[in-house]
Structures are given as structure tokens and as C-alpha cells.
Protein backbone atom coordinates (compact mmCIF):
# COMPACT_ATOMS: atom_id res chain seq x y z
CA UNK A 1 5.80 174.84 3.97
CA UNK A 2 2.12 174.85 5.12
CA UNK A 3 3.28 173.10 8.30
CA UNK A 4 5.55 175.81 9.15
CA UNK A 5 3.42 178.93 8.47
CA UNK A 6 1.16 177.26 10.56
CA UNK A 7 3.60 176.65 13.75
CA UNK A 8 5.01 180.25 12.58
CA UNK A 9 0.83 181.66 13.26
CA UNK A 10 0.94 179.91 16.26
CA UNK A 11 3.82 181.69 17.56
CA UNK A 12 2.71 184.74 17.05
CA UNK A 13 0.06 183.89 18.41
CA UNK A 14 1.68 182.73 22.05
CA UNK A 15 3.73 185.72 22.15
CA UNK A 16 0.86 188.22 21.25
CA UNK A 17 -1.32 186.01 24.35
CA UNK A 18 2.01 186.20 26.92
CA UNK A 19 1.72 190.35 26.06
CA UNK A 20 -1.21 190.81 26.94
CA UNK A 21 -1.08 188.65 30.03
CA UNK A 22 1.83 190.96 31.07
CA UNK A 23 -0.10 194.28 30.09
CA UNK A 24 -3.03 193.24 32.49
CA UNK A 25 -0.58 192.07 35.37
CA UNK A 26 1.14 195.29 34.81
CA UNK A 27 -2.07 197.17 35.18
CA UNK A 28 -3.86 195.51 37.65
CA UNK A 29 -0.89 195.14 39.96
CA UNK A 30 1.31 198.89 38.95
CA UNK A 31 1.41 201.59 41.18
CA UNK A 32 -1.80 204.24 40.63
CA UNK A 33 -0.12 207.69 39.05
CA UNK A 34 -2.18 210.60 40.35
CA UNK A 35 -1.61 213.89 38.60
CA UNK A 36 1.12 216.03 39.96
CA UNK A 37 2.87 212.94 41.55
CA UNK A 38 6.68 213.34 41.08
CA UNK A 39 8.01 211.13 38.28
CA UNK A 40 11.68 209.55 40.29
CA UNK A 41 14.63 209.48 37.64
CA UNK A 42 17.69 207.69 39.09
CA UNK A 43 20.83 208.57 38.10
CA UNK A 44 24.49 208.12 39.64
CA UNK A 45 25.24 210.73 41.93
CA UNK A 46 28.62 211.29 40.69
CA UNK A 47 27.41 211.70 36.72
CA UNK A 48 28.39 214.85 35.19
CA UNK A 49 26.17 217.68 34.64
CA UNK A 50 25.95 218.12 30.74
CA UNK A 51 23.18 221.15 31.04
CA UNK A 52 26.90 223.44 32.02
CA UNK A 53 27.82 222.26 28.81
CA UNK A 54 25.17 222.30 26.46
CA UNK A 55 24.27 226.11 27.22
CA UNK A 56 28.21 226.90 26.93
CA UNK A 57 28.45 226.02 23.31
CA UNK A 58 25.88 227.82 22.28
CA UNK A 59 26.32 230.81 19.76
């Protein structure tokens, strides 16, 4: 049982050390946000528009 806690620790371990390795590539290597830059949300052009709808059933 003491074997496997101890494999289990060092697991935790690993992943906790790959997470942080991908934080700091993602922050060293990310685009710099500036205030007031545009934030692009992608959507299909042919998605409905539920704002119609939402403002419609309202009472």
C-alpha cells in the first residue's frame, strides 16, 4: 500500500510539473493582450440568432 501512495505522489507530482511547463510555454510564447484589443469569437455563419428569441419571450 505504501508502494502505491508513493507512485500515486509521484504522479501528481509529474502532472502538477507538465502544468506548469505548459503555463510558462503558454505565457512566454501567447499573443500580448493590450487593453481595448478586440476579443475574436468564432461562430458558424449560418447559426441562429437566439438574442430575437430571448427578448420575445419575455413578459
Amino acid at each position: 500500500m505504501k508502494r502505491i501512495a508513493t507512485w500515486a505522489l509521484y504522479g501528481v507530482g509529474a502532472l502538477a510539473i507538465a502544468y506548469l511547463a505548459l503555463y510558462a510555454y503558454a505565457a512566454f510564447t501567447g499573443r500580448d493582450l493590450q487593453p481595448g484589443d478586440p476579443i475574436h469569437i468564432f461562430r458558424k455563419p449560418d447559426a441562429p440568432s437566439y438574442s430575437v428569441l430571448s427578448t420575445s419571450l419575455r413578459a
